[in-house]
N, C-alpha and C. Protein backbone atom coordinates (compact mmCIF):
# COMPACT_ATOMS: atom_id res chain seq x y z
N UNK A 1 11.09 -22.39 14.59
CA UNK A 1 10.34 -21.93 13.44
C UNK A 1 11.32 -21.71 12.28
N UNK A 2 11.22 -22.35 10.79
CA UNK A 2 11.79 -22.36 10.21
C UNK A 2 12.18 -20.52 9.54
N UNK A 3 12.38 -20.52 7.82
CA UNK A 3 12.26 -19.35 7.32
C UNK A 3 11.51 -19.03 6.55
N UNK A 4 10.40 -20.01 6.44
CA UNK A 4 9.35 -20.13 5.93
C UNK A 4 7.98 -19.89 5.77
N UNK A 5 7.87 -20.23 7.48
CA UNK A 5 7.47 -19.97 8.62
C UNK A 5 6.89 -18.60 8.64
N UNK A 6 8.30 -17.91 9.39
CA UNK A 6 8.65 -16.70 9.80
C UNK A 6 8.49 -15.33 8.29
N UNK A 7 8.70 -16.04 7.71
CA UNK A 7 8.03 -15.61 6.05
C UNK A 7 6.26 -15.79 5.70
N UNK A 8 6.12 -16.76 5.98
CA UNK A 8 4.28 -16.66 6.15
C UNK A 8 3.84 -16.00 6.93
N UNK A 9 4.12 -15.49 7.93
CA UNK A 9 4.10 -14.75 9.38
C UNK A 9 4.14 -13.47 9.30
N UNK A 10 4.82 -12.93 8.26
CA UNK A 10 5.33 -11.93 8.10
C UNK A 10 4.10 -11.15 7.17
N UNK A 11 4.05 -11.82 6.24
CA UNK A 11 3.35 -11.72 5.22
C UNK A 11 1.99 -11.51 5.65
N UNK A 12 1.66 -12.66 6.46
CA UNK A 12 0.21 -12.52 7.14
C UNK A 12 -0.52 -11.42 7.43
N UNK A 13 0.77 -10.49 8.46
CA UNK A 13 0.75 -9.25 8.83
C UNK A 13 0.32 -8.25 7.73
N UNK A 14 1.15 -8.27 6.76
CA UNK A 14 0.94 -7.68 5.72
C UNK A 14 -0.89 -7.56 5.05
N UNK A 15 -1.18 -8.85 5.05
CA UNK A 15 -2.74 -8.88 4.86
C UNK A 15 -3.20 -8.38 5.69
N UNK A 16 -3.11 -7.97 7.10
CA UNK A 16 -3.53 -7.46 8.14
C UNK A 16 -4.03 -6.00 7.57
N UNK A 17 -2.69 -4.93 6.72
CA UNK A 17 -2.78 -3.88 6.53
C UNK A 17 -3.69 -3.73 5.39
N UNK A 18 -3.87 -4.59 4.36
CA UNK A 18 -4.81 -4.48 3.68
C UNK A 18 -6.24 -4.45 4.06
N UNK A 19 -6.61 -5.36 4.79
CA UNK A 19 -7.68 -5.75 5.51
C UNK A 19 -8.37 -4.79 6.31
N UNK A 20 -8.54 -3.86 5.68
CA UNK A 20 -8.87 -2.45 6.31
C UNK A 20 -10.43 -2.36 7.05
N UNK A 21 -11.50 -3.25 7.10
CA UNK A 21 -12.02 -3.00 8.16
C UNK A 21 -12.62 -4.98 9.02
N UNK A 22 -11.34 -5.05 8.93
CA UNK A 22 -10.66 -6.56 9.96
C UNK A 22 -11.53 -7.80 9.86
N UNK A 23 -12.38 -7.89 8.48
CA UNK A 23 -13.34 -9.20 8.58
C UNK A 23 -12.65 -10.20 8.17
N UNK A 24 -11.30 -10.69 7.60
CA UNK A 24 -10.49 -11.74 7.50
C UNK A 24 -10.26 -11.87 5.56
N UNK A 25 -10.86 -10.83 4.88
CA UNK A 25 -10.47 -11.23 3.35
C UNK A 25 -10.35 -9.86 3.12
N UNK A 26 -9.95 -9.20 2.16
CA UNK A 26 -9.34 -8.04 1.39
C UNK A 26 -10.47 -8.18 -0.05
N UNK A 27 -10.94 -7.06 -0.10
CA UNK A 27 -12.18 -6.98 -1.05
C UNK A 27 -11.89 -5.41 -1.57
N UNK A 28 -13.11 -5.53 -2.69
CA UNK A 28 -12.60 -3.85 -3.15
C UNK A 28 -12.69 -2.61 -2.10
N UNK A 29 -13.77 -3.26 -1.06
CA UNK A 29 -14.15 -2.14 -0.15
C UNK A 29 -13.10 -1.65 0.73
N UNK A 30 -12.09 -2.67 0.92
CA UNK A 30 -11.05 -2.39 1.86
C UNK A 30 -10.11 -1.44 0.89
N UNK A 31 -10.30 -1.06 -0.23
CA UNK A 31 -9.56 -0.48 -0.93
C UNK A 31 -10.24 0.90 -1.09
N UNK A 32 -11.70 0.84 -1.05
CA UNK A 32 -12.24 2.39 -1.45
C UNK A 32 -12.31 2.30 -0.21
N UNK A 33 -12.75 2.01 1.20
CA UNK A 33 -12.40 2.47 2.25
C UNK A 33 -11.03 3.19 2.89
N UNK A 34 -10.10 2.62 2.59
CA UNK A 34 -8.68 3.29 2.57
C UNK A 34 -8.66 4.55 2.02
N UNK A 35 -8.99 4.97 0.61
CA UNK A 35 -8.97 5.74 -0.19
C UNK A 35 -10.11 6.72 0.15
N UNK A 36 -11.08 6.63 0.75
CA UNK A 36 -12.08 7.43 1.11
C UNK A 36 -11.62 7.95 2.85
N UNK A 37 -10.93 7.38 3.80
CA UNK A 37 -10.13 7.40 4.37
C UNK A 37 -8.52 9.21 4.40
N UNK A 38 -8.14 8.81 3.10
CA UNK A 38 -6.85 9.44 3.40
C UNK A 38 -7.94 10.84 2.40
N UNK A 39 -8.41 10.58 1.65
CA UNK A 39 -9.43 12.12 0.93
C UNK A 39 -10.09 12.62 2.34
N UNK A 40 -10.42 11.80 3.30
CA UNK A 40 -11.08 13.01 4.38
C UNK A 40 -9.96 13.67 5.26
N UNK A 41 -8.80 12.47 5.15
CA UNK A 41 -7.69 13.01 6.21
C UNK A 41 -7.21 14.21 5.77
N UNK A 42 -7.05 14.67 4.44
CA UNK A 42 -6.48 15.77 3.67
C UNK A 42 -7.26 16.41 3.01
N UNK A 43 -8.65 16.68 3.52
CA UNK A 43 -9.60 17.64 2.68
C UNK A 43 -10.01 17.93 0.97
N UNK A 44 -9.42 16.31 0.55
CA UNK A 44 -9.33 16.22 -0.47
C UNK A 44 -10.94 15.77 -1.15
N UNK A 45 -11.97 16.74 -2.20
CA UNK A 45 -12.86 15.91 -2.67
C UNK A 45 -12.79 15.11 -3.53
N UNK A 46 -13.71 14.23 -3.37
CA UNK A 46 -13.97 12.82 -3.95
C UNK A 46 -13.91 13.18 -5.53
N UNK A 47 -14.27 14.21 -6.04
CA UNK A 47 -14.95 14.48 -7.79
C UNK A 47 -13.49 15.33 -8.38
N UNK A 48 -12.44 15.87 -6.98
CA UNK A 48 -10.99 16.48 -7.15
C UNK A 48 -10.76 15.48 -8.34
N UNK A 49 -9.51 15.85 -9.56
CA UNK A 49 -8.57 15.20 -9.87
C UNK A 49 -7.82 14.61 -9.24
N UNK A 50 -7.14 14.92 -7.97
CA UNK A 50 -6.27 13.69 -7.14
C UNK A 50 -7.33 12.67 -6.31
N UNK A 51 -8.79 13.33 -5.86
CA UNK A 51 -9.74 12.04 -5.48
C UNK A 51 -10.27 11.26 -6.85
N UNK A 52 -9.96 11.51 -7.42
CA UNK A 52 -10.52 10.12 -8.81
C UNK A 52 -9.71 9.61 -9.20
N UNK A 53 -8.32 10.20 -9.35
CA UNK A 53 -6.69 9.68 -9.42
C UNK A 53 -6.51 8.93 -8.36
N UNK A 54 -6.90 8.52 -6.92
CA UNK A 54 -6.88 7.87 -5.85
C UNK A 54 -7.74 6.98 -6.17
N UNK A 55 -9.17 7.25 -6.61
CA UNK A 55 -10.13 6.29 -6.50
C UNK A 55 -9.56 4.86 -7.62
N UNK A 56 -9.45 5.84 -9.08
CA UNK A 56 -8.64 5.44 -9.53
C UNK A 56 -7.42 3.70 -9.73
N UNK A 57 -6.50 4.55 -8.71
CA UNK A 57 -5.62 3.94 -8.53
C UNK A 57 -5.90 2.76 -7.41
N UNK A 58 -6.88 2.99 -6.81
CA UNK A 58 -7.26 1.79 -5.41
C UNK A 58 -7.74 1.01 -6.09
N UNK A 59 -8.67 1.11 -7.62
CA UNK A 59 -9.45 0.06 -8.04
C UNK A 59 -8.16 -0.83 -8.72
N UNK A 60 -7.71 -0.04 -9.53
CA UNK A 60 -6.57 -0.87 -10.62
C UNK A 60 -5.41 -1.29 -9.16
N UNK A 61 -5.39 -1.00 -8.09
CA UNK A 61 -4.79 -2.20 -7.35
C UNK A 61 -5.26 -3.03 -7.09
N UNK A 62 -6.65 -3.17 -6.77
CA UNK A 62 -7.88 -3.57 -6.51
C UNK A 62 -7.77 -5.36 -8.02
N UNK A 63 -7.96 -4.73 -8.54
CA UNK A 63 -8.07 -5.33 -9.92
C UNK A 63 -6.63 -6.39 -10.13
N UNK A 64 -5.88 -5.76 -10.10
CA UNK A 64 -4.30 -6.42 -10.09
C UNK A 64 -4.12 -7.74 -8.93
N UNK A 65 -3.95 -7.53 -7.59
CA UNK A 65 -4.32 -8.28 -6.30
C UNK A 65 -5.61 -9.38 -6.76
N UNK A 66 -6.62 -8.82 -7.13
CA UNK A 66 -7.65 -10.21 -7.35
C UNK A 66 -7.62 -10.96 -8.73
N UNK A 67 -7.13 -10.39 -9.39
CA UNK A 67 -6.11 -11.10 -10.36
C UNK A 67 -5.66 -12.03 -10.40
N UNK A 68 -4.52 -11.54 -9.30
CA UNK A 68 -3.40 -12.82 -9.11
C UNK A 68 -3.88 -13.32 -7.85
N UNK A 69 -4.51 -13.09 -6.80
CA UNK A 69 -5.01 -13.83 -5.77
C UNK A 69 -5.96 -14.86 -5.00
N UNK A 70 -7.06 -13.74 -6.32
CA UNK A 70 -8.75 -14.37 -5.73
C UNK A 70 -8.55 -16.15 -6.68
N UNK A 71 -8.62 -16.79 -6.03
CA UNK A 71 -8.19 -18.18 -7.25
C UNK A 71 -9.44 -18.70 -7.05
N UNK A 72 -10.77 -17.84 -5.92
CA UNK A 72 -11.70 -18.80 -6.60
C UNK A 72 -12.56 -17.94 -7.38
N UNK A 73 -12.16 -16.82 -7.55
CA UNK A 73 -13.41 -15.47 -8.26
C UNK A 73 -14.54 -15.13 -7.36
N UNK A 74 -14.66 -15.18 -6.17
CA UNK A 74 -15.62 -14.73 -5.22
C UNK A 74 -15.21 -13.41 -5.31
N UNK A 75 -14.44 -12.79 -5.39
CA UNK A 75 -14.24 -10.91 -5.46
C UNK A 75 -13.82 -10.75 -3.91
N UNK A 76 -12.93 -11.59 -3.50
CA UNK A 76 -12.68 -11.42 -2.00
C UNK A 76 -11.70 -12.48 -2.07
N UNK A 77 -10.07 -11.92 -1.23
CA UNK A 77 -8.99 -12.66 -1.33
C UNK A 77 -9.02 -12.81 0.42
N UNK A 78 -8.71 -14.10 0.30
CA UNK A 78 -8.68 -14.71 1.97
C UNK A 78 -7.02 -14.35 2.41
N UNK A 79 -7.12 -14.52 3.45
CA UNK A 79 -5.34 -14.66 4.10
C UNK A 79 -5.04 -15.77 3.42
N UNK A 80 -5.32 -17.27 3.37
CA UNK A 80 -4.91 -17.84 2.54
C UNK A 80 -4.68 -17.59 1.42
N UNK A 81 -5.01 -17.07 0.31
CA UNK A 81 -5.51 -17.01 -0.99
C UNK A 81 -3.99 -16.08 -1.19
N UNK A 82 -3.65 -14.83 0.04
CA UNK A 82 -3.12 -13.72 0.04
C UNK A 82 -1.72 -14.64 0.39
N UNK A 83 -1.32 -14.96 1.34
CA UNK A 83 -0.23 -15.52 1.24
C UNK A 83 -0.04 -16.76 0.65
N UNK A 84 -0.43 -17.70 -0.13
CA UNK A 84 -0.49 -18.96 -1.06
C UNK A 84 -0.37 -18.42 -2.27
N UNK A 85 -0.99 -17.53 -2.42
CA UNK A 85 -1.26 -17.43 -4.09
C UNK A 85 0.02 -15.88 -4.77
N UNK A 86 -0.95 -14.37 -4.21
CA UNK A 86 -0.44 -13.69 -4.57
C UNK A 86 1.31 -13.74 -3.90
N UNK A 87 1.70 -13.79 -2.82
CA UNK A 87 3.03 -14.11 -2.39
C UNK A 87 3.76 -14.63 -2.97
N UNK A 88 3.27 -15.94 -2.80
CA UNK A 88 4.41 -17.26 -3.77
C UNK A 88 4.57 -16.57 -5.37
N UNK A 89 3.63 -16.07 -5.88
CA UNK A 89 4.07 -15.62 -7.59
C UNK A 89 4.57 -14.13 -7.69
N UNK A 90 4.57 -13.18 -6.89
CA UNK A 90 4.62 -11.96 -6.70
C UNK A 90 6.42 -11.63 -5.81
N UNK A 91 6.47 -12.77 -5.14
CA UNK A 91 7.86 -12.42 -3.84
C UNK A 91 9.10 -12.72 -5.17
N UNK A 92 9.32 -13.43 -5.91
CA UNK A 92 10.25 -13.18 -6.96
C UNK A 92 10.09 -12.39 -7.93
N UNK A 93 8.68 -12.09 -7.72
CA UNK A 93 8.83 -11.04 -9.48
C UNK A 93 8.06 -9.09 -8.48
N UNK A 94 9.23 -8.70 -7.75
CA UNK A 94 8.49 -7.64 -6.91
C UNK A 94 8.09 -6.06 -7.91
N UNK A 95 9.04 -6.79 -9.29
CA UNK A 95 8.66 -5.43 -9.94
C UNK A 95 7.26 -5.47 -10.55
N UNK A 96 6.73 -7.19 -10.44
CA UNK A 96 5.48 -6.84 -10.90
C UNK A 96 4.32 -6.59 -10.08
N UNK A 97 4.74 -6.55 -8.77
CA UNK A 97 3.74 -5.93 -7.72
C UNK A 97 4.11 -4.36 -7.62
N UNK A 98 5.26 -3.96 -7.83
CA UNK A 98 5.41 -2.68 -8.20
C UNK A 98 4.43 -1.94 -8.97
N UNK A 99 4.75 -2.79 -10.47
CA UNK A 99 3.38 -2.12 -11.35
C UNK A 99 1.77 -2.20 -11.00
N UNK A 100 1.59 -2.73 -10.50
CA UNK A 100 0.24 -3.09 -10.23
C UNK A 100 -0.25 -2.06 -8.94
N UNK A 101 1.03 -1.61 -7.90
CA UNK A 101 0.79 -1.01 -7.08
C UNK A 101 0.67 0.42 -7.50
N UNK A 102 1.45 0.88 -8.70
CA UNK A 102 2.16 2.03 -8.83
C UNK A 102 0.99 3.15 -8.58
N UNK A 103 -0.04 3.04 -9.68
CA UNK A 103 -0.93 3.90 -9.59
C UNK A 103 -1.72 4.40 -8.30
N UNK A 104 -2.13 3.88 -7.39
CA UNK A 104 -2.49 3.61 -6.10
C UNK A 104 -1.15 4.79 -5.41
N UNK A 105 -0.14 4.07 -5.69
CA UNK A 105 1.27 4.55 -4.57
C UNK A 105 1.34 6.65 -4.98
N UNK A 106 1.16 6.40 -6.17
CA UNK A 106 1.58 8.00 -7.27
C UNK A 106 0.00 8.66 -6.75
N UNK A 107 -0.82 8.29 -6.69
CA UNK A 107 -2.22 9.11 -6.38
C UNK A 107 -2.25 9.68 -4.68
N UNK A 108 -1.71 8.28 -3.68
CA UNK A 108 -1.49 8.88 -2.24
C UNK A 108 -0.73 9.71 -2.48
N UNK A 109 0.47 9.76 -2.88
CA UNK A 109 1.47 10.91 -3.05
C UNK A 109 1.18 12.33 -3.15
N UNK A 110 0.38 12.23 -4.29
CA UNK A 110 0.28 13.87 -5.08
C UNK A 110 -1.42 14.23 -3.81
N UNK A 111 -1.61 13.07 -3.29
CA UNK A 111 -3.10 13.25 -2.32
C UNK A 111 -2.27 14.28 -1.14
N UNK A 112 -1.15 13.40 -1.03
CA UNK A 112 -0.25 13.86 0.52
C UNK A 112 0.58 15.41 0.31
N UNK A 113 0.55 15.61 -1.58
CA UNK A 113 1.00 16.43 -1.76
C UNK A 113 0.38 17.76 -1.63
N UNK A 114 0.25 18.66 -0.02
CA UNK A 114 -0.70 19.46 0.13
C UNK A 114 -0.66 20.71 -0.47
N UNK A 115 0.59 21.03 -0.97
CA UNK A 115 0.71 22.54 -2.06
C UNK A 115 1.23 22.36 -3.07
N UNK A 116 1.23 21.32 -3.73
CA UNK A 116 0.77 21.10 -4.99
C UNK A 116 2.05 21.23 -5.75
N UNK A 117 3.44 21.05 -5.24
CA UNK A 117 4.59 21.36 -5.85
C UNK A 117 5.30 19.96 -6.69
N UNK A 118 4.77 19.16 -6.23
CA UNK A 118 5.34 17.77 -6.89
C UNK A 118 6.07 16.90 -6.45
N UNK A 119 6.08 17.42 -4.96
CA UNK A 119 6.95 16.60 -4.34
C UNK A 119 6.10 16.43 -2.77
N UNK A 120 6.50 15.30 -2.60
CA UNK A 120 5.67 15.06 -1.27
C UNK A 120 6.71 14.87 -0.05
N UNK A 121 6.43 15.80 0.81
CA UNK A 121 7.43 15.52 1.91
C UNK A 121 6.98 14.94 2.62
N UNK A 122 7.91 14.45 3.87
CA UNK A 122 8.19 13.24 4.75
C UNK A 122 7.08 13.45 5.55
N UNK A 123 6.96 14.62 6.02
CA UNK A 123 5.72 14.71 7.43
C UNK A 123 4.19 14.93 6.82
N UNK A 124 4.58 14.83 5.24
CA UNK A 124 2.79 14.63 4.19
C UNK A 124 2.86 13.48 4.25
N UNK A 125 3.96 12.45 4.12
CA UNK A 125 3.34 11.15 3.57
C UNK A 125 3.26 10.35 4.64
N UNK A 126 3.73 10.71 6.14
CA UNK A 126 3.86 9.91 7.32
C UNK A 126 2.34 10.68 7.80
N UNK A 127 1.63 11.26 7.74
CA UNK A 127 0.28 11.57 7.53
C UNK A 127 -0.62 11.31 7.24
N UNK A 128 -0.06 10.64 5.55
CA UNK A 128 -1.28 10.16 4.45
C UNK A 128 -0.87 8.70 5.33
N UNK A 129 0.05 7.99 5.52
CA UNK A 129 -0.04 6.41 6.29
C UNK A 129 -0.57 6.47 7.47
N UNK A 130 -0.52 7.62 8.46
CA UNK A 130 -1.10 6.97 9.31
C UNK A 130 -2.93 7.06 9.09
N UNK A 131 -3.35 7.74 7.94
CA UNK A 131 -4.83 7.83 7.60
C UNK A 131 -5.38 6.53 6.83
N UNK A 132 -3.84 5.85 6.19
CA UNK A 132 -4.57 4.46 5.58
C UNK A 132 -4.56 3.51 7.14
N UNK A 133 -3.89 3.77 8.31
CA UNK A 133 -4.01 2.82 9.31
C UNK A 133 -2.82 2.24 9.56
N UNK A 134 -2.05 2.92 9.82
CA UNK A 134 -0.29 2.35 9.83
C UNK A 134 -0.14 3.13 11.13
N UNK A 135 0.16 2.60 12.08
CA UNK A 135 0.14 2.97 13.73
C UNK A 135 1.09 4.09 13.45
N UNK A 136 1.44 5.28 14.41
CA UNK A 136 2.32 6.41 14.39
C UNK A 136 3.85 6.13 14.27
N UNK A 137 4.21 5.45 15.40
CA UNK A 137 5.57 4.76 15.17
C UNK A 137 6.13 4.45 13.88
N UNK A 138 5.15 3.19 13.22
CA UNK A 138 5.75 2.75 12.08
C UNK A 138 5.54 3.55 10.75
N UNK A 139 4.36 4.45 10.99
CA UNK A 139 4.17 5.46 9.96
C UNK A 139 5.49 6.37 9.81
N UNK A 140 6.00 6.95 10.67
CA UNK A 140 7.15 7.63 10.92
C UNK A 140 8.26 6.75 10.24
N UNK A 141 8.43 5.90 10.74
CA UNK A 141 10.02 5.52 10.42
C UNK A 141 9.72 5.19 9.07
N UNK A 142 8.30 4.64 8.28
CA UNK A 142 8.63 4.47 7.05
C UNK A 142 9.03 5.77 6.13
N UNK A 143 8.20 6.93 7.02
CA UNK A 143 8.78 8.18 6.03
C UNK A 143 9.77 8.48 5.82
N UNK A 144 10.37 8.38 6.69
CA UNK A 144 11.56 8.69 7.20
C UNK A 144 12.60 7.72 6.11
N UNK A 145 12.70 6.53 6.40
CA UNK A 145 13.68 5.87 5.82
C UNK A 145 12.97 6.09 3.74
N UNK A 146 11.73 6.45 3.73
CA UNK A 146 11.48 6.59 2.16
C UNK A 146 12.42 7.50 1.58
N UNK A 147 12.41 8.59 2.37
CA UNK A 147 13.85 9.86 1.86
C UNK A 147 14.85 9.50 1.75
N UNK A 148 15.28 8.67 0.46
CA UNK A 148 16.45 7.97 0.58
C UNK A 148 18.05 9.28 0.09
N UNK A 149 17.53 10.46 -0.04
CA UNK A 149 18.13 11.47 -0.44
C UNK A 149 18.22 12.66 0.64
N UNK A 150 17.51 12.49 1.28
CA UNK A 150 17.40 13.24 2.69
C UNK A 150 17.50 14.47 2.28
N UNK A 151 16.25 14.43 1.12
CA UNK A 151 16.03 15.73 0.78
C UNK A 151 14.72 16.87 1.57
N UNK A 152 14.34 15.54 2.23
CA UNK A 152 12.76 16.40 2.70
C UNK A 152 11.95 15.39 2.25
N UNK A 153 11.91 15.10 0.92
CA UNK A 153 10.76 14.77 0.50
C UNK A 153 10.53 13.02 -0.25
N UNK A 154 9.85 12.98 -0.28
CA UNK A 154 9.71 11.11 -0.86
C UNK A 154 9.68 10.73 -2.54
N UNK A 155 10.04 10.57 -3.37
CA UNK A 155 9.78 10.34 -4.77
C UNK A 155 9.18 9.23 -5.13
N UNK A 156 8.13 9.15 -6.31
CA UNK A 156 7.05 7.86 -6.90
C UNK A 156 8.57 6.74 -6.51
N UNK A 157 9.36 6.55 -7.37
CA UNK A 157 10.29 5.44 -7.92
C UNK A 157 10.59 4.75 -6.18
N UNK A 158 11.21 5.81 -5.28
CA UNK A 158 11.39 5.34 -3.85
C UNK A 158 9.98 4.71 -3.06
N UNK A 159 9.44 5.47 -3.23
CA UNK A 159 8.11 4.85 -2.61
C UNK A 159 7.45 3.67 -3.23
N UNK A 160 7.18 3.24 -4.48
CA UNK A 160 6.85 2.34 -5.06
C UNK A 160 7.64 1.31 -4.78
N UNK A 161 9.12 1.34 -4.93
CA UNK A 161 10.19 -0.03 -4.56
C UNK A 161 9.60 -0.64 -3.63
N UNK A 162 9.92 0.73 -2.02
CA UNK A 162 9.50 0.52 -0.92
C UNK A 162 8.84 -0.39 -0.43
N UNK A 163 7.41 0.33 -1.50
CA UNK A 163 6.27 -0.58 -0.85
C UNK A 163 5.97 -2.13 -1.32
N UNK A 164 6.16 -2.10 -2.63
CA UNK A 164 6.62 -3.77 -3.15
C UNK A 164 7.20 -4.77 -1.91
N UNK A 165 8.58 -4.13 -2.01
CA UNK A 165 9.65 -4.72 -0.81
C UNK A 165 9.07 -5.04 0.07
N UNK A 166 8.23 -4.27 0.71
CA UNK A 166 7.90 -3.90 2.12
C UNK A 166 6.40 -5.27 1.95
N UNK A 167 5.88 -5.29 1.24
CA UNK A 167 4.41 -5.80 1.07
C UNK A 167 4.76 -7.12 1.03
N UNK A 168 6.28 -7.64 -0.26
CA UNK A 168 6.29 -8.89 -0.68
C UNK A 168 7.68 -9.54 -0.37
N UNK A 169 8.25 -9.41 0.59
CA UNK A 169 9.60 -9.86 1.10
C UNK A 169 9.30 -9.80 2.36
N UNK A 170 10.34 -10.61 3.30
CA UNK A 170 10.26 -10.80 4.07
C UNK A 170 10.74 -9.69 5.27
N UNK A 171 11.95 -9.04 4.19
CA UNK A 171 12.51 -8.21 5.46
C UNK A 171 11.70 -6.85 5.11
N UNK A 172 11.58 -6.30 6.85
CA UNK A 172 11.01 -4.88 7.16
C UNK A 172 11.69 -3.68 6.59
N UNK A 173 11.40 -2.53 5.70
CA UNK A 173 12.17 -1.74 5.81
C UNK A 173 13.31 -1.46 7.01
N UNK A 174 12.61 -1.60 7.77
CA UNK A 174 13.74 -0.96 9.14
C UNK A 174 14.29 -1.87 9.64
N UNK A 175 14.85 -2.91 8.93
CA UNK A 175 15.36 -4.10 9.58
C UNK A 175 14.74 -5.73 9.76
């Protein structure tokens, strides 16, 4: 298998995590499902400032992704569509999946942020992932390695890279 390959493969996966209730395309629902998701995991209401700042932020990712993905305008990005389209234009330019993600990334945060201090620590945001559907294991180590200051806690700028990286490259945070 080439690196190409093993790069489509990778990626695939990646649509996997979007694909939040497993029918084979990524639609807005997989996005307010997520987001309606981590507001019950954290007692957060829907009409809250951080639940409309979430809702928010899922649509304008929502919006960004079918943007650059949906290439036929059905309002639903296929695995194809997801690795052909948004990948190939997105894996060299990761700061612009950054932006598009940001709002989305800054709303889980301050969601995960349960006393309200401004900072979200490691065992809030390995919490808020495993409520979007990120198995325990890998929820963990991403928190974990997000504290790139090993302060406790996770910052927008670290987490946003992260998740770019993590969404539109090939290599895993953890290797």
């Amino acid at each position: 298998m080439d690196a190409e390959d093993l790069y489509e493969r990778r990626i695939a996966a990646r649509f996997d995590a979007f694909d939040q209730d497993g029918n084979g395309y990524i639609s807005r629902e997989d996005f307010t499902t997520a987001a309606s998701r981590l507001l019950e995991a954290f007692g957060t209401p829907f009409r809250s400032d951080k639940g409309q700042a979430l809702s928010g932020g899922a649509e304008a990712f929502w919006q960004g992704l079918a943007g650059i993905a949906d290439v036929d305008g059905d309002q639903r990005v296929t695995r194809g569509e997801f690795v052909g389209g948004a990948v190939k234009r997105l894996r060299d330019n990761p700061d612009r999946f950054a932006e598009i993600a940001r709002p989305f990334v800054r709303a889980v945060l301050a969601v995960a942020d349960r006393d309200g201090d401004g900072r979200t620590e490691v065992a809030e945001l390995e919490r808020a992932l495993r409520a979007l559907g990120v198995d325990s294991h890998t929820a963990a180590l991403a928190a974990e390695s997000l504290d790139v200051d090993r302060s406790g806690c996770v910052d927008e700028e670290e987490a946003v890279t992260a998740f770019a990286r993590y969404c539109m490259t090939e290599n895993h945070p953890h290797g």
